[in-house]
C-alpha atoms as a PDB file:
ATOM      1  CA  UNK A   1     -17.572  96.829  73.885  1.00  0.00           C
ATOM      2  CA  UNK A   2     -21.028  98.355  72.855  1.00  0.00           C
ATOM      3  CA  UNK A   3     -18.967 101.655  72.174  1.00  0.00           C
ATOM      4  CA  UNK A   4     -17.685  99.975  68.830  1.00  0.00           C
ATOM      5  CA  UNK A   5     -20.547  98.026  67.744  1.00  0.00           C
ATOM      6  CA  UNK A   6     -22.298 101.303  66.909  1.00  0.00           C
ATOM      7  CA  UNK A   7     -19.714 102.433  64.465  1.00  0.00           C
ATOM      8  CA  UNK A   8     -19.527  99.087  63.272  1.00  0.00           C
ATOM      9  CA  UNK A   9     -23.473  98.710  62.801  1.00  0.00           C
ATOM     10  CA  UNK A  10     -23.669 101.909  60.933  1.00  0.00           C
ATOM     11  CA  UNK A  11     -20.504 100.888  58.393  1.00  0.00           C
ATOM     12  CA  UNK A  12     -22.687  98.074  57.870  1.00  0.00           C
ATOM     13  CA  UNK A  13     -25.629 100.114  57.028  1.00  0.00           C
ATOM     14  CA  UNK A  14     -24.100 102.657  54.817  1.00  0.00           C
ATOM     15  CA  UNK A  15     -22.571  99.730  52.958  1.00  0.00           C
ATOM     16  CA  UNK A  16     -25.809  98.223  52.440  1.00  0.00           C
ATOM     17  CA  UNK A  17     -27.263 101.640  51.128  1.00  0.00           C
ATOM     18  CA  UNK A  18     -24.697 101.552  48.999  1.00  0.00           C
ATOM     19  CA  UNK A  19     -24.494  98.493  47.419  1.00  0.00           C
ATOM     20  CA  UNK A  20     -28.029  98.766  46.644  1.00  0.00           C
ATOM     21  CA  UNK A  21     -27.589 102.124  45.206  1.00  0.00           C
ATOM     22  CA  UNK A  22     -25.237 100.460  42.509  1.00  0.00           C
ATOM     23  CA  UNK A  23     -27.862  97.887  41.389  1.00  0.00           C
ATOM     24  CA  UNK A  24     -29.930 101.379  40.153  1.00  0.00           C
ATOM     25  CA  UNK A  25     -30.261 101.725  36.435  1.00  0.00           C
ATOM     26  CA  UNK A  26     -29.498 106.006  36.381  1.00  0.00           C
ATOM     27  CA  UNK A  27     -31.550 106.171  33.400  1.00  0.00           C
ATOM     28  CA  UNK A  28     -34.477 105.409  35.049  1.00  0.00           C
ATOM     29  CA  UNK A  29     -34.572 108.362  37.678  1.00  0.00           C
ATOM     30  CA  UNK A  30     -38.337 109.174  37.932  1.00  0.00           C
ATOM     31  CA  UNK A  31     -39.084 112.692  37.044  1.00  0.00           C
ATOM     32  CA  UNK A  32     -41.007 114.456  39.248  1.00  0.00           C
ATOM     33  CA  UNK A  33     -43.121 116.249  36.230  1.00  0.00           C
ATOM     34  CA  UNK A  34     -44.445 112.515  34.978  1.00  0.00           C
ATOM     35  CA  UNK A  35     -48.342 113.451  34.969  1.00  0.00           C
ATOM     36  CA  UNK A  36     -47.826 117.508  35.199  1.00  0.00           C
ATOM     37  CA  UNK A  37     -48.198 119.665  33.288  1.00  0.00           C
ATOM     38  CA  UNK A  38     -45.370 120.439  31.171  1.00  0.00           C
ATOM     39  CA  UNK A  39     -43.537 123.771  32.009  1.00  0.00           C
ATOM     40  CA  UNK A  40     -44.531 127.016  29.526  1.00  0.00           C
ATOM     41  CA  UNK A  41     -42.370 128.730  27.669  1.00  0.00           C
ATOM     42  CA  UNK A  42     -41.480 130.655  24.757  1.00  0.00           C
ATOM     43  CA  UNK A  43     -38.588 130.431  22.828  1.00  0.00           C
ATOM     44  CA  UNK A  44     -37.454 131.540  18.993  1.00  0.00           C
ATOM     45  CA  UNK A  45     -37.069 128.680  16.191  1.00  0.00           C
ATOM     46  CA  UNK A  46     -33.758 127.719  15.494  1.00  0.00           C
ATOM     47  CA  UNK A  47     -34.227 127.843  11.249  1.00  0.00           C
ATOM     48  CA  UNK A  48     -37.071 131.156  12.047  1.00  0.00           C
ATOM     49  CA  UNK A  49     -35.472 133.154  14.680  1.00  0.00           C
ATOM     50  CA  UNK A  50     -38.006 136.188  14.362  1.00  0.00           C
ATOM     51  CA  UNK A  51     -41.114 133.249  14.935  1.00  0.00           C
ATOM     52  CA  UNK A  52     -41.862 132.311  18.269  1.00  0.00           C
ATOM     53  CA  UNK A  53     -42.954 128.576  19.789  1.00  0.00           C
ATOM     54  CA  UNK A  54     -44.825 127.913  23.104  1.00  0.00           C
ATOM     55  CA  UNK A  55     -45.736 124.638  24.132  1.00  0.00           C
ATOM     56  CA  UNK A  56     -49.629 125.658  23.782  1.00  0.00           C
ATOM     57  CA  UNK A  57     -48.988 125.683  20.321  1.00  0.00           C
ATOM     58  CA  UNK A  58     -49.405 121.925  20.451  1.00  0.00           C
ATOM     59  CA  UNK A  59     -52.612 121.691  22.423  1.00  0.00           C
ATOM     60  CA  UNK A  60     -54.767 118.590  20.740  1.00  0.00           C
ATOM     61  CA  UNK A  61     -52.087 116.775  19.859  1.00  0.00           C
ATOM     62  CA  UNK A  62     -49.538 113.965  21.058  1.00  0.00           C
ATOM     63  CA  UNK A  63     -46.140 114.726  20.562  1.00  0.00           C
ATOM     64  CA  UNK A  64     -41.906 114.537  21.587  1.00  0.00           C
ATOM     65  CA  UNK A  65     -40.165 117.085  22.641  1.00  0.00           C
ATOM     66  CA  UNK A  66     -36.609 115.988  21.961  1.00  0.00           C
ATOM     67  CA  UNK A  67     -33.378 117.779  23.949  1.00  0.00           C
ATOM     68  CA  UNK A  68     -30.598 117.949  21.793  1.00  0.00           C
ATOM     69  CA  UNK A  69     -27.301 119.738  20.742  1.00  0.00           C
ATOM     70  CA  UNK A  70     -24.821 119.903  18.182  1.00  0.00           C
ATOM     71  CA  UNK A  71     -21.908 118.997  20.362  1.00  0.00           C
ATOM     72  CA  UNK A  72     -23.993 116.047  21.756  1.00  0.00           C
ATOM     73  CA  UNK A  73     -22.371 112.820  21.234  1.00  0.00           C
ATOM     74  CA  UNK A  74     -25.229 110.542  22.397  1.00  0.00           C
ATOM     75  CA  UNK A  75     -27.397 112.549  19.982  1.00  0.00           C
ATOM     76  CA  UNK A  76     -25.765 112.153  17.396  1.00  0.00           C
ATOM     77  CA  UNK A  77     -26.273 108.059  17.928  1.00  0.00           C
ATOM     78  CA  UNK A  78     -30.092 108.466  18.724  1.00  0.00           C
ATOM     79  CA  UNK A  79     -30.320 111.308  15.695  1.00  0.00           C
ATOM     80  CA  UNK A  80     -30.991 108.010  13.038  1.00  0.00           C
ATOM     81  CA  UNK A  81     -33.805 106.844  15.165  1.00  0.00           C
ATOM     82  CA  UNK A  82     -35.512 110.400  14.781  1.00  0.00           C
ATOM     83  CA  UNK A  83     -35.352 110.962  11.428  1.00  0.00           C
ATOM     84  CA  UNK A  84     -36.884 107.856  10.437  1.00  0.00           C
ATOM     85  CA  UNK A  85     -39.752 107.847  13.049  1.00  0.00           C
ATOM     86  CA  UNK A  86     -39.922 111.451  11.877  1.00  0.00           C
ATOM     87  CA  UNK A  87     -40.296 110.011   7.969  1.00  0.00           C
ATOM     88  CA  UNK A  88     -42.960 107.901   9.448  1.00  0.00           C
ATOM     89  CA  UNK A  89     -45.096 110.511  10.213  1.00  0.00           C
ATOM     90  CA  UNK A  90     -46.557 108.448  13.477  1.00  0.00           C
ATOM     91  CA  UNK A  91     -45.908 111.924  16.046  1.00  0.00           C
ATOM     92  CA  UNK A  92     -44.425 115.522  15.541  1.00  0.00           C
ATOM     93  CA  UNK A  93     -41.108 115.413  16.943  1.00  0.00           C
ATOM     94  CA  UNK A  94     -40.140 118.829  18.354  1.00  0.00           C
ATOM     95  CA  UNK A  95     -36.298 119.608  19.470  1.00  0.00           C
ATOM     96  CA  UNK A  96     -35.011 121.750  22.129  1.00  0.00           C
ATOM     97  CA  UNK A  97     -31.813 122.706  21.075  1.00  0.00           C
ATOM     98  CA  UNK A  98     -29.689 123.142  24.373  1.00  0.00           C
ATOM     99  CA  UNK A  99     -27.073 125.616  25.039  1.00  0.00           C
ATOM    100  CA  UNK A 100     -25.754 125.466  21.527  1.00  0.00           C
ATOM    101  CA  UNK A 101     -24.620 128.000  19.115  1.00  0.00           C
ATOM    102  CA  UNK A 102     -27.003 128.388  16.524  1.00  0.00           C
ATOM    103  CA  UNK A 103     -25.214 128.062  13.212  1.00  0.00           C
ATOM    104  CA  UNK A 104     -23.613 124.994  14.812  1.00  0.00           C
ATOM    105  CA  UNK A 105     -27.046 123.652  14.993  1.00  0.00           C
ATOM    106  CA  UNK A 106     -28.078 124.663  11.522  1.00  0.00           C
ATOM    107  CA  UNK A 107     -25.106 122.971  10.307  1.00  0.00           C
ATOM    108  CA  UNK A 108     -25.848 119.918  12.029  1.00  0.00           C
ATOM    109  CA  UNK A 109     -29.195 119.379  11.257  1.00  0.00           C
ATOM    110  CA  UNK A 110     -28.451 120.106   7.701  1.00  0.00           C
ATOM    111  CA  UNK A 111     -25.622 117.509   7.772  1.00  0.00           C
ATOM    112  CA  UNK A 112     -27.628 114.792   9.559  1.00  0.00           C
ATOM    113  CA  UNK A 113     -30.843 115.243   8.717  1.00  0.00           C
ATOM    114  CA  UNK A 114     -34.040 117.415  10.393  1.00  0.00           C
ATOM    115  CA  UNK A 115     -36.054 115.181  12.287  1.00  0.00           C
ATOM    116  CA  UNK A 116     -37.814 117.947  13.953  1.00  0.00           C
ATOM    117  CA  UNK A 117     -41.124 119.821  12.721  1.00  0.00           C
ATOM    118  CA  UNK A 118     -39.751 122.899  14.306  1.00  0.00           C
ATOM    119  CA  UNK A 119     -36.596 123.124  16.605  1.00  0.00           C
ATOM    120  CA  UNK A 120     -36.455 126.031  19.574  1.00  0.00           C
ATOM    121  CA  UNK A 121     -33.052 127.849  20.868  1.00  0.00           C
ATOM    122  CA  UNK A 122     -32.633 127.502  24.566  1.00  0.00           C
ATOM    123  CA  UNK A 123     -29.394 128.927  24.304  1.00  0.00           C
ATOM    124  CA  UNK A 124     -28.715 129.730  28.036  1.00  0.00           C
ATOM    125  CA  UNK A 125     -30.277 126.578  29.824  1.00  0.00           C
ATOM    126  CA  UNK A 126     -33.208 128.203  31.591  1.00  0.00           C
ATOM    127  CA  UNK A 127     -36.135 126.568  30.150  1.00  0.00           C
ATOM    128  CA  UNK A 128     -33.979 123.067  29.950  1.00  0.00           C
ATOM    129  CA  UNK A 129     -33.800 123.069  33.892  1.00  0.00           C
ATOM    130  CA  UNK A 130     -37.618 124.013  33.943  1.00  0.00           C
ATOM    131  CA  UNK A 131     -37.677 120.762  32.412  1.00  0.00           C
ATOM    132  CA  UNK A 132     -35.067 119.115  34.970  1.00  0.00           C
ATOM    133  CA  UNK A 133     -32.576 118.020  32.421  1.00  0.00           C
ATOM    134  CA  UNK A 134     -29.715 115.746  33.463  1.00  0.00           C
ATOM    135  CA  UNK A 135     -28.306 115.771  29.830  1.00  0.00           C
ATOM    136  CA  UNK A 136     -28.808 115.493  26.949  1.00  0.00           C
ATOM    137  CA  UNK A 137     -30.015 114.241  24.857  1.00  0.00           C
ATOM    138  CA  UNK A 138     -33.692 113.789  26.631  1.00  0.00           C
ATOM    139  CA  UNK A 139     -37.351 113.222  25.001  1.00  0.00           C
ATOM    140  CA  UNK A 140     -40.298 113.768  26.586  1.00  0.00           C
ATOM    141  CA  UNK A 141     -43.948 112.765  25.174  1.00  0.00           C
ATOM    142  CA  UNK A 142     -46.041 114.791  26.090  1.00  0.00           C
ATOM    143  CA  UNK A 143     -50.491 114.314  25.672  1.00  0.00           C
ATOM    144  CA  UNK A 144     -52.860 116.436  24.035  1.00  0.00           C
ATOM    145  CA  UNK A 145     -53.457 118.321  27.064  1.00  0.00           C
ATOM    146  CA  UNK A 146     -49.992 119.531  27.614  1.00  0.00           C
ATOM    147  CA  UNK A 147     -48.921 117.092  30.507  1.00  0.00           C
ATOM    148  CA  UNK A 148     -45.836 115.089  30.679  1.00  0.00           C
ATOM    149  CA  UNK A 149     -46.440 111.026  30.239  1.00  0.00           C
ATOM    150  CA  UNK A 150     -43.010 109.958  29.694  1.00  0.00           C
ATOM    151  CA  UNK A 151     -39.597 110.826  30.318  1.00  0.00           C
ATOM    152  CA  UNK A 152     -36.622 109.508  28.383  1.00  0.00           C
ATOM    153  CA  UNK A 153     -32.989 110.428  29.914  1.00  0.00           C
ATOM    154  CA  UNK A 154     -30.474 109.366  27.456  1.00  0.00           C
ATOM    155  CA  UNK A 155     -30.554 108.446  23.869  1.00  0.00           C
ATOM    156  CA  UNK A 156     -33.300 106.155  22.308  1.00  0.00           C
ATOM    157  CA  UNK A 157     -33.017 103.103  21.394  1.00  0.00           C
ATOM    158  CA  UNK A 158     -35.104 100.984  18.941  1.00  0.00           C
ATOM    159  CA  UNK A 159     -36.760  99.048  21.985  1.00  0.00           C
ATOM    160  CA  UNK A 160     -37.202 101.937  23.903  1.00  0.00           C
ATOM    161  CA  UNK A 161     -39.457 103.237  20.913  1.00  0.00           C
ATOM    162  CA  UNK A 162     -41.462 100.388  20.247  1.00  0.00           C
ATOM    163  CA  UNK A 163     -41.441  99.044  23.350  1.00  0.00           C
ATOM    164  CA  UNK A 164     -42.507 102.242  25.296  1.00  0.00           C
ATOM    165  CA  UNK A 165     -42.922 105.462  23.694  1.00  0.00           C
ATOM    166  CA  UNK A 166     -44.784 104.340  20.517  1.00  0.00           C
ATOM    167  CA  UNK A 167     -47.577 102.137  22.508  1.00  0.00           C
ATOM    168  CA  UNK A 168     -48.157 105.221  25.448  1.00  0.00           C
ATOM    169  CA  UNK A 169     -48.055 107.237  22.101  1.00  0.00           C
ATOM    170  CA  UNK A 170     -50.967 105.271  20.775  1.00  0.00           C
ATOM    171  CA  UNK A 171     -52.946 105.269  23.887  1.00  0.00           C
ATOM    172  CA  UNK A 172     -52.788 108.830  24.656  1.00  0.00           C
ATOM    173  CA  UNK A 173     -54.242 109.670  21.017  1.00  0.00           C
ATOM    174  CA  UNK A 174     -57.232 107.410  21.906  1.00  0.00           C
END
């Protein structure tokens, strides 16, 4: 009889695993670089191809680094969002265009608006799983010091900017 309780005990468990697993929001998977320092590199501008951007660029200031792509749906809905906090002037948004064909890109940002002060072309992916993209689009702020506060997977919303990324915003630039 004992011989089928253990099978029985560990359906049980992996049920239990499970059904708590589906009570997980996915968009809030912790990122492992939350409080690191956020991963160098150096890529060409999407609108200046023969200019160059690295991170260090920023040092002394606050500011998003947005993932996005032409052929992004969900960026397309959070695009809106951008360009107005952008208008604003409250933090330099920065995108990371994401295996995307350039002119595409131009075209889209020319259609939609350009949020960004300067956009970057990771065109193969590489520096986009430095960063441990799920998707896109993703937003990271990042401090003056070049460390990650605050990961975003998915597109922002309105409360997600006011509620979260605006006030650690503020904070950090104290």
């Amino acid at each position: 009889m004992k011989r089928f309780l253990w099978p029985l005990a560990i359906f049980l468990l992996l049920v239990g695993f499970l059904a708590a697993g589906l009570k997980l929001d996915p968009r809030e998977v912790p990122s492992p670089l939350i409080g690191k320092p956020a991963p160098a590199f150096e890529l060409p501008m999407l609108q200046q191809s023969d200019k160059l951007f690295s991170p260090a660029d920023m040092r002394g200031k606050v500011w998003l680094l947005n993932v996005w792509a032409s052929w992004c749906e969900s960026c397309r809905d959070e695009h809106p969002l951008l360009v107005d906090l952008s208008k604003k002037g409250v933090l330099p948004i920065l995108g990371l265009n994401y295996k995307d064909k350039g002119e595409d890109a131009q075209r889209w940002l020319a259609q939609f608006g350009n949020p960004y002060q300067l956009s970057v072309v990771d065109a193969d992916g590489r520096i986009g799983v430095d960063y441990g993209v799920y998707g896109v689009p993703e937003t990271y702020l990042i401090d003056a010091e070049g460390v990650i506060r605050y990961k975003q997977i998915g597109a922002i919303t309105p409360a997600i900017l006011e509620q979260k990324i605006l006030p650690l915003a503020a904070a950090l630039k104290k």
